[in-house]
N, C-alpha and C. Protein backbone atom coordinates (compact mmCIF):
# COMPACT_ATOMS: atom_id res chain seq x y z
N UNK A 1 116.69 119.32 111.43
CA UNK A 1 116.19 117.95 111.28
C UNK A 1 116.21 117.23 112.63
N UNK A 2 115.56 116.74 113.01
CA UNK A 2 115.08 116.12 114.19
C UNK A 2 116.32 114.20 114.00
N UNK A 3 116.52 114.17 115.06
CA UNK A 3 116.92 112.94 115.25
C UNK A 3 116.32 111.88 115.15
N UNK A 4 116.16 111.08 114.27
CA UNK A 4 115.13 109.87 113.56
C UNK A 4 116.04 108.73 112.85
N UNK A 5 115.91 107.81 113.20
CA UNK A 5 116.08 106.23 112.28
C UNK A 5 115.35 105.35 111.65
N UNK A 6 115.77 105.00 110.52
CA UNK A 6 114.47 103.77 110.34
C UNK A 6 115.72 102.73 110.29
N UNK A 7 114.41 101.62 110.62
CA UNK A 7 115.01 100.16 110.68
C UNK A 7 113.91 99.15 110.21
N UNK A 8 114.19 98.11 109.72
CA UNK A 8 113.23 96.81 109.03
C UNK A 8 113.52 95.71 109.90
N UNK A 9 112.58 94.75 109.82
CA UNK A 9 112.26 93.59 110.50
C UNK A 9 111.50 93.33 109.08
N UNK A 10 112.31 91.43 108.98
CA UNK A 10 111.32 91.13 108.48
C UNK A 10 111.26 89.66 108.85
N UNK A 11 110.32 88.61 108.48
CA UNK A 11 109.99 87.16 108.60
C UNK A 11 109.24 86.90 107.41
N UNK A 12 109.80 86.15 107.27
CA UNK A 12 109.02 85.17 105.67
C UNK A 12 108.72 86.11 104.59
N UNK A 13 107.68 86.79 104.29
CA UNK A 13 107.23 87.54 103.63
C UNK A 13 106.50 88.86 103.84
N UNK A 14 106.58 89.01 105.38
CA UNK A 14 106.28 90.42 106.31
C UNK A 14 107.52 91.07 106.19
N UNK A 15 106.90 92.53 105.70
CA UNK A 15 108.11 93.51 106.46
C UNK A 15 107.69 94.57 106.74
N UNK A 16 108.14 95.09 108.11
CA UNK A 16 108.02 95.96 109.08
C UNK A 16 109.33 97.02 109.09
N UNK A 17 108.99 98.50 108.88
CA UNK A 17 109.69 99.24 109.31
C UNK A 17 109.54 100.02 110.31
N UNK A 18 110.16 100.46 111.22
CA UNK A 18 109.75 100.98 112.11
C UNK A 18 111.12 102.65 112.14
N UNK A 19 110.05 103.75 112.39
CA UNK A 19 110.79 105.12 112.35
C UNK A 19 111.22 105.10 113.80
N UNK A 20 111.81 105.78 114.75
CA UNK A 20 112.12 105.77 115.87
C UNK A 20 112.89 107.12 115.69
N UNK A 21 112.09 107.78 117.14
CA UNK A 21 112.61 109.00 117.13
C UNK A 21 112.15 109.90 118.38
N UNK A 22 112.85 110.91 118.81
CA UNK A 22 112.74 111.62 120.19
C UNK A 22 110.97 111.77 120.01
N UNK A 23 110.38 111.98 121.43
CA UNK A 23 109.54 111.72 121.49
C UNK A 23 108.61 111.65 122.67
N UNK A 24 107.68 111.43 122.78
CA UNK A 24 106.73 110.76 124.75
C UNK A 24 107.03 109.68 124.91
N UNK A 25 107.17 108.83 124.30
CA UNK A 25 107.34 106.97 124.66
C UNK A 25 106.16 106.73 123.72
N UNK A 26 105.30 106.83 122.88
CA UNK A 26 104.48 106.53 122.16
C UNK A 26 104.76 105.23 120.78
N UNK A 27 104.30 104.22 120.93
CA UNK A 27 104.69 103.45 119.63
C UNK A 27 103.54 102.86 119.13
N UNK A 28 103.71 103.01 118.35
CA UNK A 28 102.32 102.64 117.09
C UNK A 28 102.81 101.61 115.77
N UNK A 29 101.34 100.86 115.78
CA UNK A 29 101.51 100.10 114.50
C UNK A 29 101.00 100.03 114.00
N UNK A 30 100.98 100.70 112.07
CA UNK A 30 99.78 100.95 111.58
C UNK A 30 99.08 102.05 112.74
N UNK A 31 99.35 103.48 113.03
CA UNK A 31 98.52 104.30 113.49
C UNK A 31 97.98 103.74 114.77
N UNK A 32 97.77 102.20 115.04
CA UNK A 32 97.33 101.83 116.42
C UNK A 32 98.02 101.36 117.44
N UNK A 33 97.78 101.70 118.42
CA UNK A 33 98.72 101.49 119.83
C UNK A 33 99.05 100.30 120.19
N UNK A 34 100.32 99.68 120.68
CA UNK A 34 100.56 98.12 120.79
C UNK A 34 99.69 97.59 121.46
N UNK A 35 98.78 97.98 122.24
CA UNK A 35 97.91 97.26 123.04
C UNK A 35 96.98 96.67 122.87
N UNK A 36 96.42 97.21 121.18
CA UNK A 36 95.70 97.20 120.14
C UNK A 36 95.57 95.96 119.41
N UNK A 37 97.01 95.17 119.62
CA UNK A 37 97.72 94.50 118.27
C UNK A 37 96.93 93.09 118.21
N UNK A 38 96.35 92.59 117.71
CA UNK A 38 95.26 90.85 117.18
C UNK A 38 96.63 90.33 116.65
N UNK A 39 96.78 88.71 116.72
CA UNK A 39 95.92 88.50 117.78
C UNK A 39 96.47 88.33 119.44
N UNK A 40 95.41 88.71 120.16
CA UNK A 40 95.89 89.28 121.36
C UNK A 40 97.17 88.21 122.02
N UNK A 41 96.69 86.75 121.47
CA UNK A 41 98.11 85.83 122.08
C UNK A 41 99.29 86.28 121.85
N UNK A 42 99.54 86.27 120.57
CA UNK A 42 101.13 87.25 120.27
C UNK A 42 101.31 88.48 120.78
N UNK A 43 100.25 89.19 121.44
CA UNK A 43 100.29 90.53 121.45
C UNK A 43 101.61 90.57 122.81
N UNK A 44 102.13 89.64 123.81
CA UNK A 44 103.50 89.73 124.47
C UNK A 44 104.52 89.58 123.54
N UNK A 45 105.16 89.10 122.49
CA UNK A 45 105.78 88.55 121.88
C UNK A 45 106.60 90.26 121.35
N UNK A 46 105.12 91.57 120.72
CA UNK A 46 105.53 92.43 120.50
C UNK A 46 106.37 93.05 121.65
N UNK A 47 105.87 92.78 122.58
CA UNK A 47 106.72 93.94 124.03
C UNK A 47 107.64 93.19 124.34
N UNK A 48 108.21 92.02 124.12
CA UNK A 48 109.30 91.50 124.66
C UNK A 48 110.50 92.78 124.23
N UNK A 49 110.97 93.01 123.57
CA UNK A 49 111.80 93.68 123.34
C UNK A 49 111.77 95.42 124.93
N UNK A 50 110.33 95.97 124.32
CA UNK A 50 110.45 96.78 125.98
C UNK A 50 110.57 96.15 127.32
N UNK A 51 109.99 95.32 127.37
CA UNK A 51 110.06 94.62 128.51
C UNK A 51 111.72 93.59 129.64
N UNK A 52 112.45 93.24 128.06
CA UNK A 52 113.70 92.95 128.49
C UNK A 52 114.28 94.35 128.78
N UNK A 53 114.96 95.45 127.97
CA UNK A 53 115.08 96.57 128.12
C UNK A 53 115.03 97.48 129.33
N UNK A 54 113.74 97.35 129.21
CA UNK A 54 112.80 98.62 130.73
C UNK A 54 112.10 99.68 130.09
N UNK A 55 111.01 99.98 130.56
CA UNK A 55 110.71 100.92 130.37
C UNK A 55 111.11 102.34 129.56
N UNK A 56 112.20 102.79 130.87
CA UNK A 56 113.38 104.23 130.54
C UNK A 56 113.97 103.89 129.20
N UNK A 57 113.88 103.01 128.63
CA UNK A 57 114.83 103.42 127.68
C UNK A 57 114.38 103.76 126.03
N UNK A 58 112.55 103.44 126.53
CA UNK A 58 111.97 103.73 125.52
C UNK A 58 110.89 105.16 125.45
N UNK A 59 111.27 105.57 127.14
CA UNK A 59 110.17 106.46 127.55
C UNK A 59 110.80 107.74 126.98
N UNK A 60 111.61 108.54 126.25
CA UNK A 60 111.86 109.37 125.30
C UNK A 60 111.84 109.31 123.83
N UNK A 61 111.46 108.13 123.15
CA UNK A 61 111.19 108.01 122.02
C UNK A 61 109.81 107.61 121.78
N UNK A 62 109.32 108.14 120.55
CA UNK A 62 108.45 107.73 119.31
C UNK A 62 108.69 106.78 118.19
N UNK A 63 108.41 105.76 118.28
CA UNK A 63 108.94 104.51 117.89
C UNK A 63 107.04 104.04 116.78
N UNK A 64 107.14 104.74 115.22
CA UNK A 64 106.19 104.42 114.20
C UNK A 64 106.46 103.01 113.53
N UNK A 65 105.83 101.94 113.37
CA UNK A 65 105.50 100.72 112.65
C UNK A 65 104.68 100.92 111.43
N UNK A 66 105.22 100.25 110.36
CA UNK A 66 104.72 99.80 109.33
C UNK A 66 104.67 98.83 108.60
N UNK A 67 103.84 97.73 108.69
CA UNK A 67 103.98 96.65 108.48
C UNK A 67 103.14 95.94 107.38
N UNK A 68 103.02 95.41 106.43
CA UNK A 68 102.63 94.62 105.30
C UNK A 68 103.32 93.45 104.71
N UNK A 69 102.14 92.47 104.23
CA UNK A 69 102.84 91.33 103.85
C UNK A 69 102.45 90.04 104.80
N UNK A 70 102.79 88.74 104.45
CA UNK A 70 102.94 87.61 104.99
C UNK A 70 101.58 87.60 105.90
N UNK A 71 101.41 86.77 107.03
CA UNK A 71 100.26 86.61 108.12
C UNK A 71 100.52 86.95 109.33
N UNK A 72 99.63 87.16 109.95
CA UNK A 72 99.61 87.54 111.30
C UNK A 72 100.71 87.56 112.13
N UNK A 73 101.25 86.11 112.35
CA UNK A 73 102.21 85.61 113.32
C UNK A 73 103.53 86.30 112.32
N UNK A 74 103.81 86.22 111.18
CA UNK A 74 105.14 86.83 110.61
C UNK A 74 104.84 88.17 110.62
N UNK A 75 103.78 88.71 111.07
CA UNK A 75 103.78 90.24 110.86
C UNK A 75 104.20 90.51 112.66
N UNK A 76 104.08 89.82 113.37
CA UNK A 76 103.90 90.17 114.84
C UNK A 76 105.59 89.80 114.72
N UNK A 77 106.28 89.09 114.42
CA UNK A 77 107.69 88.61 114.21
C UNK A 77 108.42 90.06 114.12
N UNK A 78 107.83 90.37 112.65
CA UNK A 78 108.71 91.40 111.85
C UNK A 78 108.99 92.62 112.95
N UNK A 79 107.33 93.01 113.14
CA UNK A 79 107.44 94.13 114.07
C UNK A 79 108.28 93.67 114.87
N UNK A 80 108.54 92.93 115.90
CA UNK A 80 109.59 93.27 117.00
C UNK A 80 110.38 93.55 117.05
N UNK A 81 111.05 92.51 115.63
CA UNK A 81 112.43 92.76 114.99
C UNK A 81 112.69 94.65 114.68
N UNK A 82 111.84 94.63 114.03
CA UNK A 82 111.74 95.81 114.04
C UNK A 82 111.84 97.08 114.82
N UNK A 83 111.66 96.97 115.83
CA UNK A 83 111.21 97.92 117.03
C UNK A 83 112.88 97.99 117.65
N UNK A 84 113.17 96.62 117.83
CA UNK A 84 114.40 95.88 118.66
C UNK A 84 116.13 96.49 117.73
N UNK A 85 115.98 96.29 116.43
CA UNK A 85 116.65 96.69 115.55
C UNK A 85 116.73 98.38 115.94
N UNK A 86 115.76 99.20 115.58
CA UNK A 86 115.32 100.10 115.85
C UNK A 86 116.02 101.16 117.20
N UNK A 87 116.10 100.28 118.18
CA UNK A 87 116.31 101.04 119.45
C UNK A 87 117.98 100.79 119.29
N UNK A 88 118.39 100.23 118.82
CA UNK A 88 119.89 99.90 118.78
C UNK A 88 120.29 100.69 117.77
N UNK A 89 119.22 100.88 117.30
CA UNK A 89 120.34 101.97 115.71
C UNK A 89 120.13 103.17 116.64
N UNK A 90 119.08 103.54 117.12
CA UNK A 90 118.83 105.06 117.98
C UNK A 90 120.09 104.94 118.54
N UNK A 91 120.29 104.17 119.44
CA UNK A 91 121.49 104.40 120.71
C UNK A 91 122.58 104.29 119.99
N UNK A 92 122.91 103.86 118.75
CA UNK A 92 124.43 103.99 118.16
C UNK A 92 124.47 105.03 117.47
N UNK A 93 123.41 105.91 116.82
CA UNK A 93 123.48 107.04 116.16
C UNK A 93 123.69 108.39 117.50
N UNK A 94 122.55 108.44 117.82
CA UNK A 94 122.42 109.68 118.77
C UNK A 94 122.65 109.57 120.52
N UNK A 95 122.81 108.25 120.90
CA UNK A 95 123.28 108.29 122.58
C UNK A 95 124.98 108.06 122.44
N UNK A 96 125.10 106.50 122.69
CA UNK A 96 126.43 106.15 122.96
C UNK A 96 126.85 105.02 122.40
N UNK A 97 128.33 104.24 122.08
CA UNK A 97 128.34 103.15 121.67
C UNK A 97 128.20 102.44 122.61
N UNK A 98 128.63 102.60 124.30
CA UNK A 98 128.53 101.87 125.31
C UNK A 98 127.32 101.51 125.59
N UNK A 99 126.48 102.16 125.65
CA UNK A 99 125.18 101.90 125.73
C UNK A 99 124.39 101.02 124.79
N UNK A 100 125.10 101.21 123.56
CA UNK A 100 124.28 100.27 122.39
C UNK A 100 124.57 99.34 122.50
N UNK A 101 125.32 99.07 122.79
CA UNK A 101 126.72 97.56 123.31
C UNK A 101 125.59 96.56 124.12
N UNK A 102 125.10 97.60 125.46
CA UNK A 102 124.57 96.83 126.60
C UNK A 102 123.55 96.54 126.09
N UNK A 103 122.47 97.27 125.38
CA UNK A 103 121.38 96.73 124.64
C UNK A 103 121.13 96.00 124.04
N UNK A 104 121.96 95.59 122.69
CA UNK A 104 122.42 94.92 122.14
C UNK A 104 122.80 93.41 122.80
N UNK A 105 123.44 93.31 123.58
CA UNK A 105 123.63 92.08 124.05
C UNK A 105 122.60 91.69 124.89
N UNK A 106 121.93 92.50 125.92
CA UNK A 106 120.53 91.94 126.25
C UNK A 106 119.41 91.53 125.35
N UNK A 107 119.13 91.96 124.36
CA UNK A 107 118.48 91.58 123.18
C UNK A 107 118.61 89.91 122.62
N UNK A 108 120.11 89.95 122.17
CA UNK A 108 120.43 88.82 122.04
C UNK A 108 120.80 87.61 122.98
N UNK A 109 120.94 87.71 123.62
CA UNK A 109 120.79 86.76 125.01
C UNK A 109 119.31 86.62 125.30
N UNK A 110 118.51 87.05 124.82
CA UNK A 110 117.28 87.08 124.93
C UNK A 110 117.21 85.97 123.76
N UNK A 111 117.39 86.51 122.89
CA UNK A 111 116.37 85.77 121.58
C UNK A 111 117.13 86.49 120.62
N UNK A 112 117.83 86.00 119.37
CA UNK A 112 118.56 86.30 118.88
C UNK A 112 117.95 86.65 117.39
N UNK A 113 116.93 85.96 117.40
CA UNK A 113 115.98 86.63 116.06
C UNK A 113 115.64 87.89 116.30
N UNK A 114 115.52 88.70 117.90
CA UNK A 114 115.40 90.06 117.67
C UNK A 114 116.42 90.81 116.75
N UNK A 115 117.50 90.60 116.72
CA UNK A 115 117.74 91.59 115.91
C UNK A 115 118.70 90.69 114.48
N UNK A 116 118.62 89.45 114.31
CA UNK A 116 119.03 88.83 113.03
C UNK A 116 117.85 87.93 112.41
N UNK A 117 117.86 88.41 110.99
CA UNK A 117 116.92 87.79 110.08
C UNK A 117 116.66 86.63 110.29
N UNK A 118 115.47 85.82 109.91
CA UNK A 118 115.43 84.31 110.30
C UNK A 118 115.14 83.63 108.34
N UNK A 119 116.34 83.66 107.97
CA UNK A 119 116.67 83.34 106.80
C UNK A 119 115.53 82.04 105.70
N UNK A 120 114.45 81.50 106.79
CA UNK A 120 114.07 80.43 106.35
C UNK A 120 112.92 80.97 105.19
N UNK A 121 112.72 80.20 104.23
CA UNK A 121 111.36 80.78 103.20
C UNK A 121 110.85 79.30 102.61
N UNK A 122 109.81 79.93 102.13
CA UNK A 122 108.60 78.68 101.80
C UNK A 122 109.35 78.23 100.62
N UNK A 123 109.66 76.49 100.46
CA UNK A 123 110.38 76.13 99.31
C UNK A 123 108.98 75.41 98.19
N UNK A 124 109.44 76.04 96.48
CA UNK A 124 108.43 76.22 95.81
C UNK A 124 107.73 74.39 95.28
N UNK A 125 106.99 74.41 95.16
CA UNK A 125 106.32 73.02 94.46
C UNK A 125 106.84 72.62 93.39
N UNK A 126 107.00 71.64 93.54
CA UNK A 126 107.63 70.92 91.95
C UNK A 126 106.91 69.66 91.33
N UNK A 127 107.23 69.43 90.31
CA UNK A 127 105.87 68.66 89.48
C UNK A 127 106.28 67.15 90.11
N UNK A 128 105.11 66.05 89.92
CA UNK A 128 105.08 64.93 90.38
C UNK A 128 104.69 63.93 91.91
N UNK A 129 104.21 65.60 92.41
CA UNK A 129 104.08 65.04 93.79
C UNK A 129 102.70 66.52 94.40
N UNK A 130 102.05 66.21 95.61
CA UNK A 130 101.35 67.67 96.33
C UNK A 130 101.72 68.84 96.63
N UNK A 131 103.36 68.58 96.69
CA UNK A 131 104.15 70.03 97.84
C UNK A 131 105.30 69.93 97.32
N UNK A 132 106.40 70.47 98.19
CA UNK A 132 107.60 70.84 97.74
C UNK A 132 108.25 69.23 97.68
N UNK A 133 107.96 68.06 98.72
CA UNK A 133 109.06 67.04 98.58
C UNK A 133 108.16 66.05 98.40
N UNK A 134 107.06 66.08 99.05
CA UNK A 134 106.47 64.69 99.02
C UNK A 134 105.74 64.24 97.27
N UNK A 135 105.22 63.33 96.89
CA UNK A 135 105.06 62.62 95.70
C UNK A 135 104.15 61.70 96.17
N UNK A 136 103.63 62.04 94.48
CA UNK A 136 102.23 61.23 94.69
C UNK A 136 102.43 59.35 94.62
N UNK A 137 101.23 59.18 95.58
CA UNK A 137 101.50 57.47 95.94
C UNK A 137 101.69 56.95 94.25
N UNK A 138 102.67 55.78 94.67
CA UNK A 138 103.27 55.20 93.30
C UNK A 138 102.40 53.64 93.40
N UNK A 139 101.44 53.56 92.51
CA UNK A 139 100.95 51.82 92.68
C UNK A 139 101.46 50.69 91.59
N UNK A 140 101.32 49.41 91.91
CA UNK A 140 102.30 48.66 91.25
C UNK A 140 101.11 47.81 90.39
N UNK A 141 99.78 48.13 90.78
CA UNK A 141 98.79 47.22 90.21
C UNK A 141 97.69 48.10 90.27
């Protein structure tokens, strides 16, 4: 059996798993290459995670995305989380703990939603008003 992890990312109602595993440096989402990824504004948001990192530390793995659910911007979320999660489970399973350590804390000193959930969700509508809090105008005449 080959050395492989999965890990999830998710935001709102996106979730992204991502396989990670020895490899060329190749990462895909949905079958297409990050370079690929719409819309192209978020498309840095996905590489932050290689980009804090470096290169080397992704250039021996195969790092697969799968992502469904929620919109665009929570799907571009999930994935990172994903990817970011991902490289930290690799390095605590099959490299080192020292190493996962250092990753790990560059990650989060970065941006701390890379690798912890962002707990927030859409709160549901309730009767008497348009949305979740506001209420319909009250007239006196």
């Amino acid at each position: 059996m080959s050395a492989a992890v999965q890990c999830f990312g998710r935001k709102k109602t996106a979730t992204a798993v991502a396989h990670v595993k020895r490899g060329k440096g190749q990462i895909r989402v949905n079958g297409t290459p990050l370079g690929l990824i719409e819309p192209e504004i978020l498309r840095h948001k996905v590489y932050e995670p290689i980009l804090i990192l470096g290169k080397d530390k992704f250039a021996g793995l195969d790092i697969r995305v799968r992502v469904n659910g929620g919109g665009q911007t929570s799907q571009i979320y999930a994935i990172r989380q994903a990817i970011a999660k991902g490289i930290v489970a690799y390095y605590q399973k099959f490299v080192d703990e020292a190493s996962k350590k250092l990753i790990k804390d560059m990650l989060v000193a970065y941006d701390r939603t890379l690798l912890v959930a962002d707990p927030r969700r859409c709160e549901p509508k309730k009767f008497g008003g348009p949305g979740a809090r506001a209420r319909y105008q009250k007239s006196y005449r």
